[in-house]
C-alpha atoms as a PDB file:
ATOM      1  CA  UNK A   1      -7.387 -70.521  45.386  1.00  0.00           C
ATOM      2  CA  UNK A   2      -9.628 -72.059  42.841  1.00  0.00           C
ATOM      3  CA  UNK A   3     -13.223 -72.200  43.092  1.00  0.00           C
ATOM      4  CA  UNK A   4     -14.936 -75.942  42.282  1.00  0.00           C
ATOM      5  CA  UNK A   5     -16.459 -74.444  38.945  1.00  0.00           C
ATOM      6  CA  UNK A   6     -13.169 -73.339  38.131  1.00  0.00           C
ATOM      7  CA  UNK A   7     -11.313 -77.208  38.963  1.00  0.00           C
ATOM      8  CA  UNK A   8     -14.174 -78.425  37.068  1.00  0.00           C
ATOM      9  CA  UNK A   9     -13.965 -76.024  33.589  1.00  0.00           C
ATOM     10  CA  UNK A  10      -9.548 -76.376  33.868  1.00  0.00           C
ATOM     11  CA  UNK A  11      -9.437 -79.455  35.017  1.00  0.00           C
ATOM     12  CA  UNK A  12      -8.267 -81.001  31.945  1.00  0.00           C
ATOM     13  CA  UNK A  13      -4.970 -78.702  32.298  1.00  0.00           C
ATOM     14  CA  UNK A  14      -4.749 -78.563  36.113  1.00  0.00           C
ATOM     15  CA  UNK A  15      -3.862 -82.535  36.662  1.00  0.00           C
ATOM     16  CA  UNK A  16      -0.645 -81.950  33.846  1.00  0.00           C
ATOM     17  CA  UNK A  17       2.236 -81.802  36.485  1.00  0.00           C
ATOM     18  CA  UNK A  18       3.366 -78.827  34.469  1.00  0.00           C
ATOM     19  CA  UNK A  19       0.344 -77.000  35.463  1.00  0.00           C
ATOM     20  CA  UNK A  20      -1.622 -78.029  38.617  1.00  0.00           C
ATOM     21  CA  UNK A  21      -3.482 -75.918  40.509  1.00  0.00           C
ATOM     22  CA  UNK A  22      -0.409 -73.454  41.185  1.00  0.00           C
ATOM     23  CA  UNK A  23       0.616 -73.136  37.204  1.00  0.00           C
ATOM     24  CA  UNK A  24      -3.508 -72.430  36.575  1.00  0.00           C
ATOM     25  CA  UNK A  25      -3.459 -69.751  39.385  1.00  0.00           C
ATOM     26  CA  UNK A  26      -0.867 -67.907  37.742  1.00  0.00           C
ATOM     27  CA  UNK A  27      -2.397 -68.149  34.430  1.00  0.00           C
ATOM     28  CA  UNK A  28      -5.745 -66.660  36.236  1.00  0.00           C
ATOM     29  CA  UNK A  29      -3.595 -63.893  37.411  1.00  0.00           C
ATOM     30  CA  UNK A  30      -1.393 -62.976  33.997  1.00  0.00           C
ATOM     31  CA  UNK A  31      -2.374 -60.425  31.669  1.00  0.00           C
ATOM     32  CA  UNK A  32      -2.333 -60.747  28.180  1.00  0.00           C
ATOM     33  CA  UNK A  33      -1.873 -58.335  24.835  1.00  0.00           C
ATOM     34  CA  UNK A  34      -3.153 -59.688  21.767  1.00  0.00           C
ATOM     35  CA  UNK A  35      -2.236 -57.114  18.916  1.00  0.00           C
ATOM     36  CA  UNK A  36      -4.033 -57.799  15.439  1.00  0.00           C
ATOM     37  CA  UNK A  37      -7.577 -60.258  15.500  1.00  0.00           C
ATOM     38  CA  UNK A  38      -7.030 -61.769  12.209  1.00  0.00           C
ATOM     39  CA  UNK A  39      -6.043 -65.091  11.397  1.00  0.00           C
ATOM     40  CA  UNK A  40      -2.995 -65.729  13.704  1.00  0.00           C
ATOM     41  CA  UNK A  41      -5.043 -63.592  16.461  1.00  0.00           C
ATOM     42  CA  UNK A  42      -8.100 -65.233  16.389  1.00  0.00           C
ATOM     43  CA  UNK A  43      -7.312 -69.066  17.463  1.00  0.00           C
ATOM     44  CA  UNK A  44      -4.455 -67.629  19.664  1.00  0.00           C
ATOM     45  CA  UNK A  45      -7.376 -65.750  21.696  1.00  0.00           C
ATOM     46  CA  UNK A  46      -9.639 -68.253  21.578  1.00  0.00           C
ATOM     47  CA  UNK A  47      -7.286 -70.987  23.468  1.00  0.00           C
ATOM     48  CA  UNK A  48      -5.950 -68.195  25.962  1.00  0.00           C
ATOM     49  CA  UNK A  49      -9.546 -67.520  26.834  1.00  0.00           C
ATOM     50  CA  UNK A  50     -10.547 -70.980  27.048  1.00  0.00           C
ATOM     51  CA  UNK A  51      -7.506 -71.819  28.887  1.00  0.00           C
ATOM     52  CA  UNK A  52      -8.106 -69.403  32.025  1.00  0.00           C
ATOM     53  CA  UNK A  53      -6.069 -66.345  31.294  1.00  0.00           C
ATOM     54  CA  UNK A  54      -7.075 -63.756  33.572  1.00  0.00           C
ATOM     55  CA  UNK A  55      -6.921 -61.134  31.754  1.00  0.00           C
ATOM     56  CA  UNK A  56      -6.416 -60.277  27.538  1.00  0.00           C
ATOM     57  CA  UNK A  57      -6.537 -56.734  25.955  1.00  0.00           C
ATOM     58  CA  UNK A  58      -7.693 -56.989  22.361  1.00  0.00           C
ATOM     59  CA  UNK A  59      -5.874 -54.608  19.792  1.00  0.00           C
ATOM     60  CA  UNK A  60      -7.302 -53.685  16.103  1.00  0.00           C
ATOM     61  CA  UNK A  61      -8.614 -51.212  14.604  1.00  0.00           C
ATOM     62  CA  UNK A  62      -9.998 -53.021  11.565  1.00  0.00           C
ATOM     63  CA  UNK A  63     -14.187 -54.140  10.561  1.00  0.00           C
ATOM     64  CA  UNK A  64     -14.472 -57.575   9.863  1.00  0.00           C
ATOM     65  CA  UNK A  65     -14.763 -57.949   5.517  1.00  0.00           C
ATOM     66  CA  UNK A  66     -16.188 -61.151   4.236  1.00  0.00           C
ATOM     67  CA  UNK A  67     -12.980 -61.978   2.948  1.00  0.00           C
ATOM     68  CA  UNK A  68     -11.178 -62.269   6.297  1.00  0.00           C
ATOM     69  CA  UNK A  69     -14.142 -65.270   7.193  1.00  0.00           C
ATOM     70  CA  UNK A  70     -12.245 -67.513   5.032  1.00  0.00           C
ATOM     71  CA  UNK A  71      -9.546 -68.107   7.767  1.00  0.00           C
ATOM     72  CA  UNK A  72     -10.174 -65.607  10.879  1.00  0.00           C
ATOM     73  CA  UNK A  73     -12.281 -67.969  12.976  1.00  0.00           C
ATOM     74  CA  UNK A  74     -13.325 -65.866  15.616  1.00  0.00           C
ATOM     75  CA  UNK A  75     -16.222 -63.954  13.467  1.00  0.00           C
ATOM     76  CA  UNK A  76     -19.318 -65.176  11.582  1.00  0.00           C
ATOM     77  CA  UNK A  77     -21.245 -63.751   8.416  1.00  0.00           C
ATOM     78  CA  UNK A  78     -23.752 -61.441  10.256  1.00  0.00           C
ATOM     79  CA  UNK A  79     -20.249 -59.469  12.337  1.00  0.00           C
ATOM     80  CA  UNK A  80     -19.652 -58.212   8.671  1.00  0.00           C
ATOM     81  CA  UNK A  81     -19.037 -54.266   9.171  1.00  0.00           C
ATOM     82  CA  UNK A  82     -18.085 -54.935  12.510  1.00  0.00           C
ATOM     83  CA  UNK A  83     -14.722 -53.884  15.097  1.00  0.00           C
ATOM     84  CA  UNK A  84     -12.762 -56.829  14.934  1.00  0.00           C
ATOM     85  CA  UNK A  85     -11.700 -55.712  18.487  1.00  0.00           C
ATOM     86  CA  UNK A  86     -15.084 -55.462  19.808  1.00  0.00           C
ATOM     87  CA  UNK A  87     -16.958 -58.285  18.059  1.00  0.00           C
ATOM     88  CA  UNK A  88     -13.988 -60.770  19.432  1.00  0.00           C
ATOM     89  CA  UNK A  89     -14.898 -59.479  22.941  1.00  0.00           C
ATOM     90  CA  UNK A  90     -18.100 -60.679  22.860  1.00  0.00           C
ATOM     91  CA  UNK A  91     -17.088 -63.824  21.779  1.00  0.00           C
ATOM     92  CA  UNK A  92     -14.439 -64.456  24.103  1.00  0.00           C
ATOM     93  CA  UNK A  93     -16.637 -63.700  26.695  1.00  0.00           C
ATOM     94  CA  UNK A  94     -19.430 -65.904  25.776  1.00  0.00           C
ATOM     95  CA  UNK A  95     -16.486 -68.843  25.653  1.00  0.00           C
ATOM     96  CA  UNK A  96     -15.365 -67.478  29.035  1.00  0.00           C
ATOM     97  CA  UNK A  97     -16.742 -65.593  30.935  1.00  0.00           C
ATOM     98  CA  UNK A  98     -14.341 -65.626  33.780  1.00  0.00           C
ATOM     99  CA  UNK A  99     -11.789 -63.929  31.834  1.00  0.00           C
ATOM    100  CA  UNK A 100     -11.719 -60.096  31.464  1.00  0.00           C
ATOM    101  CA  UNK A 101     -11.347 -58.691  27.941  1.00  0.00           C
ATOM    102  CA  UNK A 102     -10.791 -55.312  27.679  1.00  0.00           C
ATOM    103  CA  UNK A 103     -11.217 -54.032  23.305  1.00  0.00           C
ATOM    104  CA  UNK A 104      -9.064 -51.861  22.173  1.00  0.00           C
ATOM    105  CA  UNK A 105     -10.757 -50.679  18.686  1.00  0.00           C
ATOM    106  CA  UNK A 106      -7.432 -49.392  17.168  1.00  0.00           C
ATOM    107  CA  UNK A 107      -4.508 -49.752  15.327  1.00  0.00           C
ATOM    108  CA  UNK A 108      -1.347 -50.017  17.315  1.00  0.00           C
ATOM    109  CA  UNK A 109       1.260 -47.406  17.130  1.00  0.00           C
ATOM    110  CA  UNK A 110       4.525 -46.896  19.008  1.00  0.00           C
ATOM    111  CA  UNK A 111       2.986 -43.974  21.300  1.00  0.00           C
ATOM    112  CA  UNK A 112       0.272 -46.173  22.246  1.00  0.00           C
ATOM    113  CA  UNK A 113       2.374 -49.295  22.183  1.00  0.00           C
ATOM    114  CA  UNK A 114       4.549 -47.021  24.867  1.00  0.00           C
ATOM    115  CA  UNK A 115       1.753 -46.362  27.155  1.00  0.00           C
ATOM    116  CA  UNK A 116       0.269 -49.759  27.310  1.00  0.00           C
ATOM    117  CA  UNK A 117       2.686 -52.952  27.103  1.00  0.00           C
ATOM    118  CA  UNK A 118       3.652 -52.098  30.141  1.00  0.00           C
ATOM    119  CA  UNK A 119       0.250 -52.663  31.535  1.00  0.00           C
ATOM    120  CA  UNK A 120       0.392 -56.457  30.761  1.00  0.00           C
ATOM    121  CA  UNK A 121       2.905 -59.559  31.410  1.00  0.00           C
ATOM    122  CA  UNK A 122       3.381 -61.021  27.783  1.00  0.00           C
ATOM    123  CA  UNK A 123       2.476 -59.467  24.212  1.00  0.00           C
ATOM    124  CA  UNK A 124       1.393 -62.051  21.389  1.00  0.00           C
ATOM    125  CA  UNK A 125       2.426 -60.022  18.028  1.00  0.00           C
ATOM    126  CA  UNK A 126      -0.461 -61.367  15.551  1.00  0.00           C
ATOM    127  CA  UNK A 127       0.285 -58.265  12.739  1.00  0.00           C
ATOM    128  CA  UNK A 128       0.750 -58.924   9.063  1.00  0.00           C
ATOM    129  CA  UNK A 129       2.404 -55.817   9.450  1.00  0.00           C
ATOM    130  CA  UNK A 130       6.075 -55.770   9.572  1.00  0.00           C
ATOM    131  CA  UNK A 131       6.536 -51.831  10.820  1.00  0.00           C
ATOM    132  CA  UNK A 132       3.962 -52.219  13.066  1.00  0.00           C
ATOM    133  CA  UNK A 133       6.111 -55.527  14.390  1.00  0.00           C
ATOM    134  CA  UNK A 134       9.196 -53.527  14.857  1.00  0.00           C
ATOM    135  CA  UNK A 135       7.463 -51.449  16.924  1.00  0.00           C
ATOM    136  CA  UNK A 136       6.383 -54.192  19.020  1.00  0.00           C
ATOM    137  CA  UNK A 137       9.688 -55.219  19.511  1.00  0.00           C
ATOM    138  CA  UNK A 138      11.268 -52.432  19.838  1.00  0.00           C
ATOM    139  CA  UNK A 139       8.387 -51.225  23.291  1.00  0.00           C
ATOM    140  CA  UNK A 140       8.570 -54.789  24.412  1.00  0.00           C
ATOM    141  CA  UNK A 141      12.554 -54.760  24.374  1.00  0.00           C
ATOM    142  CA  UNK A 142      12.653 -51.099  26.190  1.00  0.00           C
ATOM    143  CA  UNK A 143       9.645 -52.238  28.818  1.00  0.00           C
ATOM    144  CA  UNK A 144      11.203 -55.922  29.468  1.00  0.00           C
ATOM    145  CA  UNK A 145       8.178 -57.809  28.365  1.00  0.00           C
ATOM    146  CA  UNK A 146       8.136 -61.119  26.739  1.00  0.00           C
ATOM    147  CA  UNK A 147       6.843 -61.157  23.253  1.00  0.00           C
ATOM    148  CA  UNK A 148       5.761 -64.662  20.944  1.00  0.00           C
ATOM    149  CA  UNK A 149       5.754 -63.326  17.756  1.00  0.00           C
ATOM    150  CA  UNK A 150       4.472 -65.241  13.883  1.00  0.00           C
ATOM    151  CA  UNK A 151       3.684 -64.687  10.484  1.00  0.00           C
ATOM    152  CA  UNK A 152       2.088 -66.440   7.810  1.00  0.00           C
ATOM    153  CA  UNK A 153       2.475 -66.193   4.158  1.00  0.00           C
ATOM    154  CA  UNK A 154       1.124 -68.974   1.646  1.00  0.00           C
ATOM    155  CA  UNK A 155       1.215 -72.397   2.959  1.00  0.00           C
ATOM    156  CA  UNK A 156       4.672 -71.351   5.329  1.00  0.00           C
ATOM    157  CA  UNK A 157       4.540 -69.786   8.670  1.00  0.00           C
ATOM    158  CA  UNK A 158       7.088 -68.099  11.275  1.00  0.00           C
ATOM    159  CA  UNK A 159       7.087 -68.464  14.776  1.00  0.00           C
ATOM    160  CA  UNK A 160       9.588 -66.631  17.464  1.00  0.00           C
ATOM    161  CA  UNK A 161       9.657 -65.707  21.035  1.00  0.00           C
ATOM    162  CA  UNK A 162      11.664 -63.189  22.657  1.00  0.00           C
ATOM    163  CA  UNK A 163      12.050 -62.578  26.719  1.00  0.00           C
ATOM    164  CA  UNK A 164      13.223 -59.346  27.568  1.00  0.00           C
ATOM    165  CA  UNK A 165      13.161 -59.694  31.562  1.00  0.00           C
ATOM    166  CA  UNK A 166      16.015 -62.346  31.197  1.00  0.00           C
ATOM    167  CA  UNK A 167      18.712 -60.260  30.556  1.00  0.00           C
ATOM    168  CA  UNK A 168      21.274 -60.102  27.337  1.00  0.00           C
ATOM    169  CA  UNK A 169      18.721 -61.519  24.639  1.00  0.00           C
ATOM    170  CA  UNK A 170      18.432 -60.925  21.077  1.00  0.00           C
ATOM    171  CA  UNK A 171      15.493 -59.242  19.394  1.00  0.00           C
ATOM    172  CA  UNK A 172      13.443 -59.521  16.274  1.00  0.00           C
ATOM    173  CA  UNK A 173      15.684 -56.936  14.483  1.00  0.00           C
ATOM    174  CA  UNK A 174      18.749 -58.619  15.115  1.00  0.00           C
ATOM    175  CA  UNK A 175      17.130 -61.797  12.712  1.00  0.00           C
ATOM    176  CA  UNK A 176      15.213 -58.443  10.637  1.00  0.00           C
ATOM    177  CA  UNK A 177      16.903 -55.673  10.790  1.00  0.00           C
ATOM    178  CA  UNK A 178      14.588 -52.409  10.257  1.00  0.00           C
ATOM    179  CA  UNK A 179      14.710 -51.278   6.398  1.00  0.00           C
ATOM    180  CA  UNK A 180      13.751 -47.588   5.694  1.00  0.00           C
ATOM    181  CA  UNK A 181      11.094 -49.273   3.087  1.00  0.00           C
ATOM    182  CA  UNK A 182       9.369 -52.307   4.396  1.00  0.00           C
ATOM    183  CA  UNK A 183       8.577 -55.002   2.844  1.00  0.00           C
ATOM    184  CA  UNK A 184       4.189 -54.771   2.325  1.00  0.00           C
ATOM    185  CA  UNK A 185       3.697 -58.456   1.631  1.00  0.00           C
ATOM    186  CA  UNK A 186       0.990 -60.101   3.544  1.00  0.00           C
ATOM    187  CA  UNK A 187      -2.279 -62.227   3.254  1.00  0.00           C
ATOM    188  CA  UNK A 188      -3.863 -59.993   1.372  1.00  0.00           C
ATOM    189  CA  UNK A 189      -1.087 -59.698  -1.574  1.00  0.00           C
ATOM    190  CA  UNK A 190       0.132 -63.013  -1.737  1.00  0.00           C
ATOM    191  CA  UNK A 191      -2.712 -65.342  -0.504  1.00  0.00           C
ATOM    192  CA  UNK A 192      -2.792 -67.984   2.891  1.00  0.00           C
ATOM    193  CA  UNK A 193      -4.188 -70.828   3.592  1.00  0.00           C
ATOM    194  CA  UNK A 194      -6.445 -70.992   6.482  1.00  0.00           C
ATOM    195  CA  UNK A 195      -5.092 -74.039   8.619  1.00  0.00           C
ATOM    196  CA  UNK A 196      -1.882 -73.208   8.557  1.00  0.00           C
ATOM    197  CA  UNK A 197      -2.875 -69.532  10.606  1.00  0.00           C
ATOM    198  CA  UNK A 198      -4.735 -72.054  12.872  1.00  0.00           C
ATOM    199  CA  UNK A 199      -1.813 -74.099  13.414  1.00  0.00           C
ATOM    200  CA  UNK A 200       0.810 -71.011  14.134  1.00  0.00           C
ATOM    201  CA  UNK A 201      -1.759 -69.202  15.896  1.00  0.00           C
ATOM    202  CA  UNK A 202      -2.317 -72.093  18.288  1.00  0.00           C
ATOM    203  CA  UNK A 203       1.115 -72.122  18.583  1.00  0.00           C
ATOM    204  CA  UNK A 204       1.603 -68.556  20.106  1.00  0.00           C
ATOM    205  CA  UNK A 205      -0.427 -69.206  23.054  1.00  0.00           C
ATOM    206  CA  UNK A 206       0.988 -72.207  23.748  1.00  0.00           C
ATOM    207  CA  UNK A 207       4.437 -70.819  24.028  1.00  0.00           C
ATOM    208  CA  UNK A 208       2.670 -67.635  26.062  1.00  0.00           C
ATOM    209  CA  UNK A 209       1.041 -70.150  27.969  1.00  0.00           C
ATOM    210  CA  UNK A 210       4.757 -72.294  28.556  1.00  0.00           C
ATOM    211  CA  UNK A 211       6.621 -68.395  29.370  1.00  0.00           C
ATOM    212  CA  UNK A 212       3.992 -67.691  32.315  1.00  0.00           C
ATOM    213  CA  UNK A 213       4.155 -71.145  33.662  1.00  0.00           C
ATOM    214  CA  UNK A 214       7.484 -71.394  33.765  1.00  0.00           C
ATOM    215  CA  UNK A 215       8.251 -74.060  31.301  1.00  0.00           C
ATOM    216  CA  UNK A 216      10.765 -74.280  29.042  1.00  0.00           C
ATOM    217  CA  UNK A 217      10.186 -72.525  25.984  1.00  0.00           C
ATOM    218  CA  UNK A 218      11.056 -74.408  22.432  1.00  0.00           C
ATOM    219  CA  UNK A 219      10.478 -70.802  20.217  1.00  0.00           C
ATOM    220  CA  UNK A 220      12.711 -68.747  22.459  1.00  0.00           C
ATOM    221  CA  UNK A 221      15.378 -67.377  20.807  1.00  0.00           C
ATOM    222  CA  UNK A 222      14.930 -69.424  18.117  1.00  0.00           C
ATOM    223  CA  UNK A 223      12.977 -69.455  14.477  1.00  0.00           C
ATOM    224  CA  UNK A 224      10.727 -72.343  13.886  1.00  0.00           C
ATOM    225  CA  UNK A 225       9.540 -72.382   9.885  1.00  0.00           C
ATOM    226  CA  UNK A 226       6.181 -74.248   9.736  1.00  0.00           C
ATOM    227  CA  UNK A 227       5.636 -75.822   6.333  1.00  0.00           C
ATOM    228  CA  UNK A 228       1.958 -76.506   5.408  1.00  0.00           C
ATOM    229  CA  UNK A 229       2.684 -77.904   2.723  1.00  0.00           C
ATOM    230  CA  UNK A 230       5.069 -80.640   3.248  1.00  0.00           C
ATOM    231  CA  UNK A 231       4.165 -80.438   7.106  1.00  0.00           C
ATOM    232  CA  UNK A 232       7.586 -80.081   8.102  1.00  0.00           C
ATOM    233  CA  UNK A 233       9.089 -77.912  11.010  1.00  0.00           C
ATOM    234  CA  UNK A 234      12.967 -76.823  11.215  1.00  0.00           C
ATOM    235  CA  UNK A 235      14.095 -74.271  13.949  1.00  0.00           C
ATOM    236  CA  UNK A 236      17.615 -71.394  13.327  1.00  0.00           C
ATOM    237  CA  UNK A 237      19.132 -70.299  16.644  1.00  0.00           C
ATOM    238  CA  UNK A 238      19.007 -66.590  16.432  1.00  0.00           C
ATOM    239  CA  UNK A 239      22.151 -65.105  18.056  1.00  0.00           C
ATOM    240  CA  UNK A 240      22.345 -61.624  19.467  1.00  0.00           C
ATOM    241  CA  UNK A 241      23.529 -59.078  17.237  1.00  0.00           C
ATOM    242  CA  UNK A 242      26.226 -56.312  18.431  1.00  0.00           C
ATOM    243  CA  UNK A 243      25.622 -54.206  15.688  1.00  0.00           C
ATOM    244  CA  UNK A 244      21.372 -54.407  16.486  1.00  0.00           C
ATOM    245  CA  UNK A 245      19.960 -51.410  16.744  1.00  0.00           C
ATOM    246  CA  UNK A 246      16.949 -52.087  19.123  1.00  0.00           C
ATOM    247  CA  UNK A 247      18.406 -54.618  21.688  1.00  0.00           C
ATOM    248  CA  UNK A 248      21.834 -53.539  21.585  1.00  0.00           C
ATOM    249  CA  UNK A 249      21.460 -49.777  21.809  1.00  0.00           C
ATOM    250  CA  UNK A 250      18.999 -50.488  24.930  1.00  0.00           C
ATOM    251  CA  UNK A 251      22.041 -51.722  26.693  1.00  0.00           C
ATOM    252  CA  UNK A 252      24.220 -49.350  25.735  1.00  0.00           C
ATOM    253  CA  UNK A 253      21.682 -46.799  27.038  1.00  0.00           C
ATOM    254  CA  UNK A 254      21.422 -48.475  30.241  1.00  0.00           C
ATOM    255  CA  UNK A 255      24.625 -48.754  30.412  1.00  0.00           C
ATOM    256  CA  UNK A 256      25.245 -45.026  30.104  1.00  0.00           C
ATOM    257  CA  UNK A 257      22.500 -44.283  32.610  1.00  0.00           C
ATOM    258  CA  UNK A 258      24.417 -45.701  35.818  1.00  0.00           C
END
């Protein structure tokens, strides 16, 4: 039940019929991973946080450099030299201090990944690091845990949710499958621009927000391209692929193991 200081700080959220008091006690009670605190990280934390998740585990292993300040809104000039993980603890905290943060100052890997996402209800993948994303969906596909992931490159982001507890669903490497030499483009090669990381960000935990509430869920299965530039959305239905080798060799291994 929620206490009168909590109706008071959600109560903005709580009277949407899609949320009420029930939808916000389930948020209060849903655990959250966050991997990479840049700028797709940072405004997805700061909105879970605000919003009442109960609890968010904080993965980076990077120091804030005054070049990330530019777009990654959770960190200030004076956290220069500073964990990522650590310093965006604090400040979650200080936003909310209801919520329980627990900084992970690392970089996700798939034996960690392995040991951990199946601590937690939902993963947000928040990388500019497409290995490091295949691992992500690859744990979250074996462990059966949703996943919303993005990317941003230039004025043009990519946002995609996958939910492995329902069964027969496709995976990020069905749309990408794995290449033995991945492609190293990101923000710091080829440049971003900092609203449209706010805008895709913000987007993440609202579709976490939608998968733990119940709602339907717009990204699922399906690629929505962001255009900053033009500011123009279009979605692709991603089908599942029999050939996959993530999603459709975990069936066939669960198939073999009855």
């Amino acid at each position: 039940m929620l206490s009168r200081k909590e109706l008071q700080r959600y109560s903005r959220q709580v009277m949407l019929p899609q949320v009420g008091e029930e939808g916000q006690e389930k948020l209060a009670s849903a655990r959250i991973m966050i991997v990479g605190l840049g700028g797709l990280g940072s405004p997805a934390a700061l909105y879970l946080a605000a919003a009442g998740i109960g609890e968010l585990h904080l993965v980076d292993g990077d120091q804030i450099d005054l070049s990330n300040l530019q777009r990654q809104v959770l960190y200030k000039t004076n956290h220069q030299g500073k964990s990522k993980s650590q310093v965006a603890a604090q400040q979650l905290t200080a936003a909310n201090p209801n919520v329980r943060i627990h900084a992970h100052f690392q970089m996700a890997d798939e034996a960690w990944l392995r040991n951990h996402v199946g601590q937690v209800d939902l993963v947000l993948d928040c990388t500019d690091n497409l290995a490091i994303r295949h691992q992500i969906n690859r744990i979250c596909c074996e462990l059966e845990r949703p996943v919303v992931m993005a990317s941003v490159q230039g004025f043009s982001g990519q946002l995609i949710s996958f939910d492995f507890s329902q069964g027969k669903s496709p995976c990020y490497a069905c749309l990408f499958p794995p290449r033995e030499q991945e492609d190293i483009q990101n923000c710091s090669t080829v440049g971003v621009i900092g609203p449209i990381l706010g805008i895709v960000g913000s987007a993440q935990a609202l579709e976490a927000m939608k998968i733990l509430l119940g709602l339907p869920v717009s990204s699922l299965n399906q690629l929505y391209v962001i255009e900053g530039e033009s500011l123009s959305m279009s979605a692709l239905k991603l089908n599942k692929s029999e050939i996959c080798p993530v999603c459709s060799q975990s069936e066939l291994t669960e198939s073999c193991n009855k």
